[in-house]
Protein backbone atom coordinates (compact mmCIF):
# COMPACT_ATOMS: atom_id res chain seq x y z
CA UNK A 1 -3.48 10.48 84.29
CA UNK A 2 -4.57 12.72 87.06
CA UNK A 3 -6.23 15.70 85.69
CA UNK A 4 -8.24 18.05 87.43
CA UNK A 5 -10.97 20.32 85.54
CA UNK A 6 -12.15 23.09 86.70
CA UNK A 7 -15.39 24.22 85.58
CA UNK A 8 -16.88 27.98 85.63
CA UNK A 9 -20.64 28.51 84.56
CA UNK A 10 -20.73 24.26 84.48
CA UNK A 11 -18.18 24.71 80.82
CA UNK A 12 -14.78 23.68 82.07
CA UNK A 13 -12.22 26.44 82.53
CA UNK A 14 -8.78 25.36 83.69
CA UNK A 15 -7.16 21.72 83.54
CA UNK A 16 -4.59 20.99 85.82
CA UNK A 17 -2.07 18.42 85.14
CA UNK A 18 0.83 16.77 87.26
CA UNK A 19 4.33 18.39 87.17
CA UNK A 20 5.94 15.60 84.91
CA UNK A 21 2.84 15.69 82.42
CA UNK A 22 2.74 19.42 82.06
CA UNK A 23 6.79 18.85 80.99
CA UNK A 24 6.04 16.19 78.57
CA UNK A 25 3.43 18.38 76.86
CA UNK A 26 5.66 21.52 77.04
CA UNK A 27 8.42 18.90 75.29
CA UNK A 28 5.74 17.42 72.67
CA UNK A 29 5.00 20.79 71.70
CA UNK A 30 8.63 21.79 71.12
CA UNK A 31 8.97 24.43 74.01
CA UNK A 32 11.38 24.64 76.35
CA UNK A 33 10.93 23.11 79.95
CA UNK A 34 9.03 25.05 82.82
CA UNK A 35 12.69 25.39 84.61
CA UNK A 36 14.10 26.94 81.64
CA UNK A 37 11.21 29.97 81.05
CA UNK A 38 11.03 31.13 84.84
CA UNK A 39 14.57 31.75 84.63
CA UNK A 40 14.30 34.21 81.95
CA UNK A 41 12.99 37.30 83.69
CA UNK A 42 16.27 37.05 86.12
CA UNK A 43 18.05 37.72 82.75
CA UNK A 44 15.81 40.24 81.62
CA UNK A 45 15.79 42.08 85.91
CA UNK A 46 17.19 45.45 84.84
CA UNK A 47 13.72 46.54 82.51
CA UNK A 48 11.22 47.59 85.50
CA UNK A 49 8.56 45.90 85.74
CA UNK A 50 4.97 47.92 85.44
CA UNK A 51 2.92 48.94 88.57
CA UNK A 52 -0.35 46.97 88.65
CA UNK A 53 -2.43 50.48 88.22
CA UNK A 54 -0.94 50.19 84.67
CA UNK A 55 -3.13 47.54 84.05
CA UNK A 56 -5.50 48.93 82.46
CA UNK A 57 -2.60 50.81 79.60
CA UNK A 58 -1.35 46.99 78.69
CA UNK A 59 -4.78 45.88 78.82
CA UNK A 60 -6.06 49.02 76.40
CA UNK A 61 -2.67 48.06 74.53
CA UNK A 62 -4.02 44.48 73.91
CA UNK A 63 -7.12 45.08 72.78
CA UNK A 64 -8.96 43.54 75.50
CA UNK A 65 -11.93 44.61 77.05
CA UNK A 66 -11.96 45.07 80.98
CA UNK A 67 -15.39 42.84 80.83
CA UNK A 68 -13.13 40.20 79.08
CA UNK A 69 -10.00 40.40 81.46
CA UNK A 70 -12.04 40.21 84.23
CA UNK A 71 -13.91 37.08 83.35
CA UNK A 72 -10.16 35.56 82.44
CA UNK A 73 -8.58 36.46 85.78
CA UNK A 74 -11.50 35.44 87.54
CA UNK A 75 -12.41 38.32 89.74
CA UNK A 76 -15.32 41.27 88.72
CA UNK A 77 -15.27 43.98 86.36
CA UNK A 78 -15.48 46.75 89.36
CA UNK A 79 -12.39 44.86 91.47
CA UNK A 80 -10.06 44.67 88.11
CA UNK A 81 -10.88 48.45 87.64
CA UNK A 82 -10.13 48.97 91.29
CA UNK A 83 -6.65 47.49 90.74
CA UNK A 84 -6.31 49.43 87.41
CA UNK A 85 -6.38 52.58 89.66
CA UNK A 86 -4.41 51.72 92.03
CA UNK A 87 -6.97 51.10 94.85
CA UNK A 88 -6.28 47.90 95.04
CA UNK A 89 -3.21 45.80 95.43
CA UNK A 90 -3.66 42.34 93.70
CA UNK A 91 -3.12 38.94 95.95
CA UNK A 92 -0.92 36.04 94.33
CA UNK A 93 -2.97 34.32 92.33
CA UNK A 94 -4.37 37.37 90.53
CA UNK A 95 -0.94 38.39 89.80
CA UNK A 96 -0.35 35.21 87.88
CA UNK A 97 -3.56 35.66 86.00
CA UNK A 98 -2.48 38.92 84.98
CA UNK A 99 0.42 37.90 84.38
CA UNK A 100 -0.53 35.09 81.86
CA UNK A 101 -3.36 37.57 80.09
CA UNK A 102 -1.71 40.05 79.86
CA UNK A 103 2.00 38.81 79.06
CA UNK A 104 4.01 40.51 82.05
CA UNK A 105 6.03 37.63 83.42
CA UNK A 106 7.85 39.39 86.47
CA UNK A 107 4.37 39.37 88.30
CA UNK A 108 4.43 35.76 88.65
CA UNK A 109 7.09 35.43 90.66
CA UNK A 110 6.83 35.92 94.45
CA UNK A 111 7.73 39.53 95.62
């Protein structure tokens, strides 16, 4: 099996699994494959999707501290308020992080 942890703070954070594994586990647990759920938000394309300086309304809407979120995403307190007020425009891989915290598919996918 070739995992790859990824460790924060020496606790690990992340595992990363193989394409095929990550399906089998998405099929053991009963969800749908990985093809299947990032075709969804094409259905869903006419609801607008929120700017990133709203970030900080879903996160408020959550219940999660911006202390907490930032840890999650992996960048600083001071840079996720930046992009909360629109100072800052977040690169890729913050997107997704958002994304996954904070439940707002459509800023996964590329732009």
């Amino acid at each position: 099996m070739g995992i790859q942890v990824i460790s924060r703070d020496g606790q690990p954070e992340y595992a990363v699994v193989p394409w095929e594994q990550y399906q089998a586990l998405l099929k053991a647990a009963g969800q749908a494959p990985a093809e299947a759920v990032a075709s969804e938000p094409a259905a869903t394309a006419a609801a607008p999707l929120p700017a990133f300086s709203e970030v900080g309304q879903i996160r408020q809407a959550k219940g999660i501290a911006p202390e907490q979120l930032a840890r999650n995403v992996g960048v600083s307190p001071a840079y996720l308020a930046m992009i909360e007020s629109g100072e800052r425009e977040p690169d890729a891989a913050i997107r997704r992080a958002l994304a996954w915290h904070l439940g707002v598919a459509g800023w996964s996918e590329p732009s």
